[in-house]
C-alpha atoms as a PDB file:
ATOM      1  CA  UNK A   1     127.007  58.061 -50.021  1.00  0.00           C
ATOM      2  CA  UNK A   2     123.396  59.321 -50.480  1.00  0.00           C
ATOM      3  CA  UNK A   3     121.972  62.494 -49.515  1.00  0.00           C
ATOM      4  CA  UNK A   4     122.400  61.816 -45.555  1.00  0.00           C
ATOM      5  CA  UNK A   5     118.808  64.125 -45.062  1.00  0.00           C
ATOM      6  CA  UNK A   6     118.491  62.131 -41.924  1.00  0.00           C
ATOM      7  CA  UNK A   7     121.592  63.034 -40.174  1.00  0.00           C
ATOM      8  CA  UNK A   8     121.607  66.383 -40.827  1.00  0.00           C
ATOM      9  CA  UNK A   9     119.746  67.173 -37.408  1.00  0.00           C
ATOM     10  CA  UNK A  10     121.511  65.320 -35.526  1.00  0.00           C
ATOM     11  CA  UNK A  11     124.358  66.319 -36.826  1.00  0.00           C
ATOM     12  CA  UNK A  12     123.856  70.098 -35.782  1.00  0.00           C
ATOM     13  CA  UNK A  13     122.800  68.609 -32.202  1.00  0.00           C
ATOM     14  CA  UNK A  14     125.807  66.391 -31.973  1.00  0.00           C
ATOM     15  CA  UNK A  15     124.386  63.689 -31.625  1.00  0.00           C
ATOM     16  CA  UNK A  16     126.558  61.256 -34.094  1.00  0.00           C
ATOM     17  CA  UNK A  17     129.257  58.999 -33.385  1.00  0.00           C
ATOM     18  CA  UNK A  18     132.661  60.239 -34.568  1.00  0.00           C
ATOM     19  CA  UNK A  19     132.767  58.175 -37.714  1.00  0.00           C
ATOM     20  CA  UNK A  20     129.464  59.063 -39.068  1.00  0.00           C
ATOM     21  CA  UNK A  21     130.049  63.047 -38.267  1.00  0.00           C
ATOM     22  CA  UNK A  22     133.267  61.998 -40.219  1.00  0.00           C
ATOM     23  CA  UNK A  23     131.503  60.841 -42.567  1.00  0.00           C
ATOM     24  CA  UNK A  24     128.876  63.173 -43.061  1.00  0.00           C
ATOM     25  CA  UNK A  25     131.660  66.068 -43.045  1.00  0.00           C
ATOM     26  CA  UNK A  26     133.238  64.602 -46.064  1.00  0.00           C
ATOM     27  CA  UNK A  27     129.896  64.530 -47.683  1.00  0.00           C
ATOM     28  CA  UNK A  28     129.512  68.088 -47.493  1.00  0.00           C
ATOM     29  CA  UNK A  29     132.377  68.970 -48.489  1.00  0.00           C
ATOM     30  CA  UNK A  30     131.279  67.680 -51.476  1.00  0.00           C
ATOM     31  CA  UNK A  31     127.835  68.200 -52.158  1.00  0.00           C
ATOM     32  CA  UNK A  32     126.227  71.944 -52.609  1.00  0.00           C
ATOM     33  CA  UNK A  33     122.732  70.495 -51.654  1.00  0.00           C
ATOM     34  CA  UNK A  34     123.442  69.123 -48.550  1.00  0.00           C
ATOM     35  CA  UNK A  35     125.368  72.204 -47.312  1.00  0.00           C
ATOM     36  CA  UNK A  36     122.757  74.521 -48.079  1.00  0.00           C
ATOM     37  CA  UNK A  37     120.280  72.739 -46.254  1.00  0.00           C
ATOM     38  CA  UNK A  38     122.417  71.790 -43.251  1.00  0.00           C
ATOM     39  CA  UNK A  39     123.189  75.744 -43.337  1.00  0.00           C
ATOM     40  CA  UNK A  40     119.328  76.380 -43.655  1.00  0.00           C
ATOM     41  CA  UNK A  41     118.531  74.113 -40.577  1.00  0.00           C
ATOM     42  CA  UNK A  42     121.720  76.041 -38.605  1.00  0.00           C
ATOM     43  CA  UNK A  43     120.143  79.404 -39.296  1.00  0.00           C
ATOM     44  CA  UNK A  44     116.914  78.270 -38.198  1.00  0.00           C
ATOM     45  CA  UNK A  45     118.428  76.662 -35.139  1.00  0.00           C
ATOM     46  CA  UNK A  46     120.024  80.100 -34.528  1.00  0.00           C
ATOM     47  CA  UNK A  47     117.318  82.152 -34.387  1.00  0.00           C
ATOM     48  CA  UNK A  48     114.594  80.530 -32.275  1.00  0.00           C
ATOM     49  CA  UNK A  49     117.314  80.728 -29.561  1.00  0.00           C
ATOM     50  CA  UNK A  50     117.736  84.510 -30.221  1.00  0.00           C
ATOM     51  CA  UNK A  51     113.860  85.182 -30.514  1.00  0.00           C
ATOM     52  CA  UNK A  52     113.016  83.181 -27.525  1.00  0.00           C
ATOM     53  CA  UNK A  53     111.519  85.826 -25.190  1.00  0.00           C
ATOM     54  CA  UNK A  54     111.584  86.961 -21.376  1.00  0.00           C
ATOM     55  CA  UNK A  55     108.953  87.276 -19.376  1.00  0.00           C
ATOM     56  CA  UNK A  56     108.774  89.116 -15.866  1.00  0.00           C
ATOM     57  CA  UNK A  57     106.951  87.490 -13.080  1.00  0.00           C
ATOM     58  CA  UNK A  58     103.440  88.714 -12.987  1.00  0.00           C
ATOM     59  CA  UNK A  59     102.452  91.935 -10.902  1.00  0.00           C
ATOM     60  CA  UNK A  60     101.793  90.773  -7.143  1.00  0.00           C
ATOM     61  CA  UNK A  61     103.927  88.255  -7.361  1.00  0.00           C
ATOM     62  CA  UNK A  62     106.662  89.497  -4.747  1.00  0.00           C
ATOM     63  CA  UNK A  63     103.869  90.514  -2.384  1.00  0.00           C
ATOM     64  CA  UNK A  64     101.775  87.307  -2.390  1.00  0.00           C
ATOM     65  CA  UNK A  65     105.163  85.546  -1.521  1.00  0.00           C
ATOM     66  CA  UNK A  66     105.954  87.792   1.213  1.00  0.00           C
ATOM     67  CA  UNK A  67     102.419  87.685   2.917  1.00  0.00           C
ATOM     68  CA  UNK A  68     103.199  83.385   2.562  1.00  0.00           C
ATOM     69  CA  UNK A  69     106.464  84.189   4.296  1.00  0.00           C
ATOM     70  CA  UNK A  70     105.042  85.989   7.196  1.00  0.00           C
ATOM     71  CA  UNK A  71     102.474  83.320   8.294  1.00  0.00           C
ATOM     72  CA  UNK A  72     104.865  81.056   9.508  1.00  0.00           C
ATOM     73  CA  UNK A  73     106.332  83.553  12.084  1.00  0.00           C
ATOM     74  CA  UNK A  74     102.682  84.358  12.907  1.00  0.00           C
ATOM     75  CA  UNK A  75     101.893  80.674  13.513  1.00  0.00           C
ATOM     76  CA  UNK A  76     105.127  80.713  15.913  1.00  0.00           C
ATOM     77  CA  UNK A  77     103.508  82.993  18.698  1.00  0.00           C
ATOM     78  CA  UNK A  78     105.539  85.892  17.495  1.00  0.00           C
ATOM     79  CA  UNK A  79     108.573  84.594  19.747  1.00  0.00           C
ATOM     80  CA  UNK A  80     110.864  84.661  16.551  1.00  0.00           C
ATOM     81  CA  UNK A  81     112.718  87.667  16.448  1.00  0.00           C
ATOM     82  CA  UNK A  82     112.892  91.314  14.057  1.00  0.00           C
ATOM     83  CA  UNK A  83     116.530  90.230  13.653  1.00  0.00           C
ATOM     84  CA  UNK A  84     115.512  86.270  12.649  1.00  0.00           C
ATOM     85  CA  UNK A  85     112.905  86.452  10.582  1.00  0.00           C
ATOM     86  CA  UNK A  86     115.441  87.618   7.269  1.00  0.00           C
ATOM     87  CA  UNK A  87     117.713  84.954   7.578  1.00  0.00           C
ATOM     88  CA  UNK A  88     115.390  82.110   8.874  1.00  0.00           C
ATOM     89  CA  UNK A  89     113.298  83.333   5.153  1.00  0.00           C
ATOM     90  CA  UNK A  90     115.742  84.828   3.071  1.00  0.00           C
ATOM     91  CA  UNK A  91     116.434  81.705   1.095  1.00  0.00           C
ATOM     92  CA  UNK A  92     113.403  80.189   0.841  1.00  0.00           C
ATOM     93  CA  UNK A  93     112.255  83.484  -0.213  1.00  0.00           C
ATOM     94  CA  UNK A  94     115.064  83.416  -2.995  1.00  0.00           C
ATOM     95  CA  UNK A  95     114.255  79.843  -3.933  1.00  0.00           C
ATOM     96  CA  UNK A  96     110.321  80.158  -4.652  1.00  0.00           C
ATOM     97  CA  UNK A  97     111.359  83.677  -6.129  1.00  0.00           C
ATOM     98  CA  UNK A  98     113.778  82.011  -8.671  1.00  0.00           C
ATOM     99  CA  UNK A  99     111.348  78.797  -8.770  1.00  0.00           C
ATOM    100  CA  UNK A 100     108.343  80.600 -10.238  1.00  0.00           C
ATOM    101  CA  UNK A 101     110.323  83.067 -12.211  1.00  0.00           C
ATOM    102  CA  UNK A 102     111.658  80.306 -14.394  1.00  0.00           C
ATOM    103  CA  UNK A 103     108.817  78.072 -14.705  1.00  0.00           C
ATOM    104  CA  UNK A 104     106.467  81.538 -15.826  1.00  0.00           C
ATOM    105  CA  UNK A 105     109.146  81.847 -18.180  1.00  0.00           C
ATOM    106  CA  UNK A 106     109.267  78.301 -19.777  1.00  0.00           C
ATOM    107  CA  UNK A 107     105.575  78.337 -19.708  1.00  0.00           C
ATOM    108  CA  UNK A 108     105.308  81.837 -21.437  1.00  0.00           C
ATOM    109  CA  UNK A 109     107.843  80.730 -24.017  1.00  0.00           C
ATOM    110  CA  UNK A 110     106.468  77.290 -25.040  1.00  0.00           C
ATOM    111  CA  UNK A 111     103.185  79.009 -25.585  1.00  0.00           C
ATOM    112  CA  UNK A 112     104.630  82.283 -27.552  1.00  0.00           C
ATOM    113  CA  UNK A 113     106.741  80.226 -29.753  1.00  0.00           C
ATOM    114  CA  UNK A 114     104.787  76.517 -30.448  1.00  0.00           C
ATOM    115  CA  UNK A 115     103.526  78.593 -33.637  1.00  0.00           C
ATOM    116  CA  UNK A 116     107.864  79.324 -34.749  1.00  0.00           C
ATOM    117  CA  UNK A 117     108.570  75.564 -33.330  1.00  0.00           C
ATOM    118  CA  UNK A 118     105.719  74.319 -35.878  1.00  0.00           C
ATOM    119  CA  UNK A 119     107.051  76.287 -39.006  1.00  0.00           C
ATOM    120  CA  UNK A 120     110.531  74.957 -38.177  1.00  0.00           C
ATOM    121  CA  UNK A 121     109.425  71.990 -38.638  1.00  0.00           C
ATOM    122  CA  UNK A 122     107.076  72.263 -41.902  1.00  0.00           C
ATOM    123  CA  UNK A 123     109.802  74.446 -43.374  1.00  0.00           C
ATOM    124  CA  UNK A 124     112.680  71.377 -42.973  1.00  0.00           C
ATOM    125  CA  UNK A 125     109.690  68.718 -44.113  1.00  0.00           C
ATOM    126  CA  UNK A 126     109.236  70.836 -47.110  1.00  0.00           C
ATOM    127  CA  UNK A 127     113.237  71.095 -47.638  1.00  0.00           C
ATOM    128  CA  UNK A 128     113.952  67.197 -47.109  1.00  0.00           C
ATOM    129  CA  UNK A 129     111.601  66.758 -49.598  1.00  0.00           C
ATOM    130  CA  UNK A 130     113.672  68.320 -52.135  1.00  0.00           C
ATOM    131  CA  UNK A 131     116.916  66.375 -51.230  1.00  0.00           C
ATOM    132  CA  UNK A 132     117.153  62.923 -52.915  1.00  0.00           C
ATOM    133  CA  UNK A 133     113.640  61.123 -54.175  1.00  0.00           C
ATOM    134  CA  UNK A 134     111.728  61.830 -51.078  1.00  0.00           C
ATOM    135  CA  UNK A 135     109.155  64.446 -52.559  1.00  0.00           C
ATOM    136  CA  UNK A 136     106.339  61.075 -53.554  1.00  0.00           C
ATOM    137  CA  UNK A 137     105.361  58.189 -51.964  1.00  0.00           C
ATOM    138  CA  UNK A 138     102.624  58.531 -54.512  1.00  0.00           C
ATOM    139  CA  UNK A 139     102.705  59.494 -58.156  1.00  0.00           C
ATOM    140  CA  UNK A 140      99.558  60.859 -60.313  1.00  0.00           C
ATOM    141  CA  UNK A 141      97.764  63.429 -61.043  1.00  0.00           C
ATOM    142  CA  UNK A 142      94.739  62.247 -60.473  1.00  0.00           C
ATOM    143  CA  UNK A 143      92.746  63.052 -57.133  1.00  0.00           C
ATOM    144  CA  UNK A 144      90.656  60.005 -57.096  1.00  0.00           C
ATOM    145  CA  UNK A 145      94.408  58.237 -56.880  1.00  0.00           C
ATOM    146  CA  UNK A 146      96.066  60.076 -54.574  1.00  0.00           C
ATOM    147  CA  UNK A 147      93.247  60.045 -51.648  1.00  0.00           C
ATOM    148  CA  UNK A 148      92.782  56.542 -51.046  1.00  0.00           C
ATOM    149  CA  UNK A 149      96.249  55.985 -51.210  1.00  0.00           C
ATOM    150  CA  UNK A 150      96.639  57.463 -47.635  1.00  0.00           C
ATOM    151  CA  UNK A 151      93.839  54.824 -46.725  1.00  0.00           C
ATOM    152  CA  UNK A 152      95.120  52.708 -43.865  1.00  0.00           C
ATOM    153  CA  UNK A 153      98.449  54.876 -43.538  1.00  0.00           C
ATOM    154  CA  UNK A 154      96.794  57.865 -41.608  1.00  0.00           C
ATOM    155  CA  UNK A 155      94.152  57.890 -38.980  1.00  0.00           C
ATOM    156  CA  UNK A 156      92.337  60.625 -40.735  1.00  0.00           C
ATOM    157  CA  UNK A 157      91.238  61.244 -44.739  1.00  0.00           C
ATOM    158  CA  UNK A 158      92.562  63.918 -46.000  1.00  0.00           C
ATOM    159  CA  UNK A 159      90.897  66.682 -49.007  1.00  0.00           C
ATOM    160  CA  UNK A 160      92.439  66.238 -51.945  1.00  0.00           C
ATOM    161  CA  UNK A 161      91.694  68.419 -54.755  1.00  0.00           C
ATOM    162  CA  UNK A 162      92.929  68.479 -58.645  1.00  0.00           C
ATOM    163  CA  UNK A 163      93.847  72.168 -59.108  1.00  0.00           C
ATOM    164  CA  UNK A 164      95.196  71.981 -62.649  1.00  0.00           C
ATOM    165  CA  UNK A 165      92.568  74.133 -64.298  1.00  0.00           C
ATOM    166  CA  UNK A 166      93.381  76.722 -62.002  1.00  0.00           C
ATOM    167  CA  UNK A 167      97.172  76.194 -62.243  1.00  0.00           C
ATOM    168  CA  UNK A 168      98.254  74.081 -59.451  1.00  0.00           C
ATOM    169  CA  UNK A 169      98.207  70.949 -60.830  1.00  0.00           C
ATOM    170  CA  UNK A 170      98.475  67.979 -57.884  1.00  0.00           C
ATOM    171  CA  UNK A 171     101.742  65.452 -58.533  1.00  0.00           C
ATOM    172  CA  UNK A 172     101.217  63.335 -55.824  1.00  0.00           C
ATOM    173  CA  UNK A 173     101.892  63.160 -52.144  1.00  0.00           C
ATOM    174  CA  UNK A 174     103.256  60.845 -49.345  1.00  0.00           C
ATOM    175  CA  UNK A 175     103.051  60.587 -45.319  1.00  0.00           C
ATOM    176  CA  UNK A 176     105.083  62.636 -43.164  1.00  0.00           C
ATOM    177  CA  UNK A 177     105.819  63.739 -39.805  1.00  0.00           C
ATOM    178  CA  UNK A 178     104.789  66.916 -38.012  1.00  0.00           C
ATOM    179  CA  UNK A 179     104.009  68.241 -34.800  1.00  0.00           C
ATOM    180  CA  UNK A 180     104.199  64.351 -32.996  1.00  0.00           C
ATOM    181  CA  UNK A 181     102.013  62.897 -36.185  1.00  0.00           C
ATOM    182  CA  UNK A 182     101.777  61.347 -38.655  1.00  0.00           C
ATOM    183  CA  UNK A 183     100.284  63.976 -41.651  1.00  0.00           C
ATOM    184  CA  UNK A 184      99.486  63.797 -44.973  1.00  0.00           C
ATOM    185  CA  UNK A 185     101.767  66.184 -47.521  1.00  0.00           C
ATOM    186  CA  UNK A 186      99.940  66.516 -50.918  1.00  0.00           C
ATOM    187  CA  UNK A 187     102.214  68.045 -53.609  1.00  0.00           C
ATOM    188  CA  UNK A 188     101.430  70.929 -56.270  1.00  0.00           C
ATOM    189  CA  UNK A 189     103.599  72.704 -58.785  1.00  0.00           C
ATOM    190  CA  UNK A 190     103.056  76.274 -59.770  1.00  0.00           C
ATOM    191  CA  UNK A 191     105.176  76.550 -62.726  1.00  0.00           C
ATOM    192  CA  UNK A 192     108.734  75.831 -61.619  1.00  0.00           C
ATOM    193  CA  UNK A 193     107.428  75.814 -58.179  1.00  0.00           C
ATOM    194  CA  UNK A 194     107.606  72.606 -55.709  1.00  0.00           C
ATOM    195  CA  UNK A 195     104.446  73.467 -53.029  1.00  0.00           C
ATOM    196  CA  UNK A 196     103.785  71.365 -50.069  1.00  0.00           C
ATOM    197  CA  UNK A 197     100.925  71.361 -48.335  1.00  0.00           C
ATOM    198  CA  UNK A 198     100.778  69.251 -45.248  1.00  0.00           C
ATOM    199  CA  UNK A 199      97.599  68.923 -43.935  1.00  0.00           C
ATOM    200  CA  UNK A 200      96.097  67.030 -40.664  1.00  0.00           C
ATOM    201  CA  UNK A 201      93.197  67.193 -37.954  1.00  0.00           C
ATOM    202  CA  UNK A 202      93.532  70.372 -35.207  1.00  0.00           C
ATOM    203  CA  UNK A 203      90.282  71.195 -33.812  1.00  0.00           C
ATOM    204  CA  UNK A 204      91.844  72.961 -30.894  1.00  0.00           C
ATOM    205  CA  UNK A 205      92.966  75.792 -33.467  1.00  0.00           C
ATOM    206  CA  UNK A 206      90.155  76.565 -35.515  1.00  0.00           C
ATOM    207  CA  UNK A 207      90.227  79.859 -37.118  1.00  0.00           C
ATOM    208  CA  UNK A 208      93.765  80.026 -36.645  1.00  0.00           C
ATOM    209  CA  UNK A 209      95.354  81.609 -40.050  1.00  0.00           C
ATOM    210  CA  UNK A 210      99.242  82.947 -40.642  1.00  0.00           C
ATOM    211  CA  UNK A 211     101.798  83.972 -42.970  1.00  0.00           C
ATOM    212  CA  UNK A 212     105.520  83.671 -42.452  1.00  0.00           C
ATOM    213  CA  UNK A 213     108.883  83.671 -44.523  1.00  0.00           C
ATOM    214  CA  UNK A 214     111.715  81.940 -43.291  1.00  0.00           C
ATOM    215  CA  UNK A 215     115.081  81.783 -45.429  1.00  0.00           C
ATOM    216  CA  UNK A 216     113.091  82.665 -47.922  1.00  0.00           C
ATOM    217  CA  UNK A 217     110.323  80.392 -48.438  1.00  0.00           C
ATOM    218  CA  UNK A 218     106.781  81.620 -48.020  1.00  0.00           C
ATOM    219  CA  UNK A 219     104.859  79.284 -45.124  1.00  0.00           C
ATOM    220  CA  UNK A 220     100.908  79.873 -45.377  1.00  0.00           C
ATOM    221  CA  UNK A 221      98.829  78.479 -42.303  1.00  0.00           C
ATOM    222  CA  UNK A 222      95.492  77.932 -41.988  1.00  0.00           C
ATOM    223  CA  UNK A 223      92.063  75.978 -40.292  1.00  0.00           C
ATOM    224  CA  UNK A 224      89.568  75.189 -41.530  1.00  0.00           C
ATOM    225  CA  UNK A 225      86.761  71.943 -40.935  1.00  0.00           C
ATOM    226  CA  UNK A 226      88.517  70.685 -38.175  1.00  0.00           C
ATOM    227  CA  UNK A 227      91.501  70.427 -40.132  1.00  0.00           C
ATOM    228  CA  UNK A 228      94.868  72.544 -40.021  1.00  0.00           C
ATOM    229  CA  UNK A 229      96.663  73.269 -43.260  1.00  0.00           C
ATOM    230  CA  UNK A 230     100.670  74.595 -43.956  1.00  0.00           C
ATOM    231  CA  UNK A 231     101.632  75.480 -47.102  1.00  0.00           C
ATOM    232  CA  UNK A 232     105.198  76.084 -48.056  1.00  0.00           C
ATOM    233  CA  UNK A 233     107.302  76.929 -51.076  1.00  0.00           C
ATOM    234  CA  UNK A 234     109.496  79.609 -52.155  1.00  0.00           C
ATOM    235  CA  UNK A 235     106.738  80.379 -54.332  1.00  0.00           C
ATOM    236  CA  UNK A 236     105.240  83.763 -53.750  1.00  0.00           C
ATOM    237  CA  UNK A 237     103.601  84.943 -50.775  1.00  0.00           C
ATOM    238  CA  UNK A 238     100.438  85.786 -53.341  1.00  0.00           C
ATOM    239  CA  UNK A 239     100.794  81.902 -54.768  1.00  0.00           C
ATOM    240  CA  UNK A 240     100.001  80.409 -51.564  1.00  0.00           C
ATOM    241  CA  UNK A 241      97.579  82.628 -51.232  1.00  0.00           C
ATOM    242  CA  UNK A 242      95.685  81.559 -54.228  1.00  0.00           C
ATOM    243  CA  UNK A 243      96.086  77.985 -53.231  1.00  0.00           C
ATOM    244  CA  UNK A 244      94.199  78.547 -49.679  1.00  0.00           C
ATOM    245  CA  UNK A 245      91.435  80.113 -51.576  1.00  0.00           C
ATOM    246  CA  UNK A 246      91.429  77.604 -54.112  1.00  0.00           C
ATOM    247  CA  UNK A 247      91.716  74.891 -51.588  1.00  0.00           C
ATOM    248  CA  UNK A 248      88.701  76.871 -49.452  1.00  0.00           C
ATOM    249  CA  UNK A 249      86.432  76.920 -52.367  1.00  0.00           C
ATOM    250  CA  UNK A 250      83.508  74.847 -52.610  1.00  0.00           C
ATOM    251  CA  UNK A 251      83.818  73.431 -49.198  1.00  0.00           C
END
């Protein structure tokens, strides 16, 4: 059996049928690789459910409901009754109350953690490279190569720069799959280092810029031109760094 890379997700979400889980377990039990990046997608898995935040309903909330809930009764000529009112409103009150409390919630998390969502999913592009022969769809060193390679493969061209006299030399790259997209990943070494870079168009977040570790690799993001850029490799911090300004210069 080859490295399964492709179960390994679904796996954790149990989502195979018995014999492939079967299969996959007996895998593992064999292979170091595989069970350090299953474990590295677990922990990963693990802790966006424990950051995932909680957010109170906004201030005025219980009062703008309450002023709703009283225009009904003054629509009815006043002939409901003190004693009435609570329990004709009482659970409609506790229905919008728990309605809006859990959709400002949803909305307040899907916003705080898109950005943690988005590494997640760079950092297990950048470790499925590394498992198997993934890493290159295409092979050389050469720039002029590598660029119009991705021609007809992505909707977009992406920069692709020969960093070699500076250190990074470029290996290659391939197309992979981020964020809903299709993306191009260009591929440098920095001595014994394996850096992706996965780059693709993002307008909306221009400016943007941010530096993460997660199970220790380094994840760089930036914007730049209308295009967003992730770099990732347990590299140091200071490495990807140097790329970014490497990769800024001469724009």
């Amino acid at each position: 059996m080859n490295h399964p890379v492709d179960w390994l997700e679904a796996y954790l979400d149990e989502e195979l049928e018995a014999a492939q889980a079967a299969e996959l377990e007996r895998h593992l039990a064999d292979c170091a690789e595989c069970s350090a990046a299953l474990a590295r997608l677990r922990e990963q898995k693990t802790r966006l459910r424990a950051e995932a935040p909680y957010f109170d309903a906004p201030a005025g909330l219980e009062r703008r409901l309450r002023a709703a809930l009283r225009r009904p009764a003054a629509q009815d000529g006043g002939r409901a009754t003190a004693r009435e009112l609570p329990w004709r409103w009482m659970a409609v009150a506790a229905a919008l109350l728990l309605a809006v409390s859990v959709s400002w919630n949803v909305l307040q998390w899907r916003s705080r953690t898109a950005a943690d969502r988005l590494a997640a999913e760079v950092l297990t592009g950048h470790i499925r490279s590394l498992i198997g022969d993934h890493l290159l769809d295409v092979a050389s060193t050469d720039q002029h190569t590598v660029k119009p390679w991705f021609a007809g493969k992505l909707d977009f061209s992406p920069e692709v720069k020969d960093l070699a006299a500076e250190g990074f030399p470029l290996v290659g790259g391939r197309v992979d799959y981020l964020a809903g997209r299709r993306v191009a990943a260009l591929i440098f070494r920095r001595r014994q280092h394996v850096l992706n870079l996965f780059t693709w168009p993002d307008a909306a977040s221009a400016g943007v810029e941010a530096l993460m570790t997660r199970d220790g690799y380094h994840l760089l993001h930036w914007t730049e031109g209308g295009m967003t850029y992730w770099a990732v490799s347990d590299a140091a911090a200071s490495e990807l760094e140097r790329l970014k300004e490497l990769y800024r210069a001469g724009r």
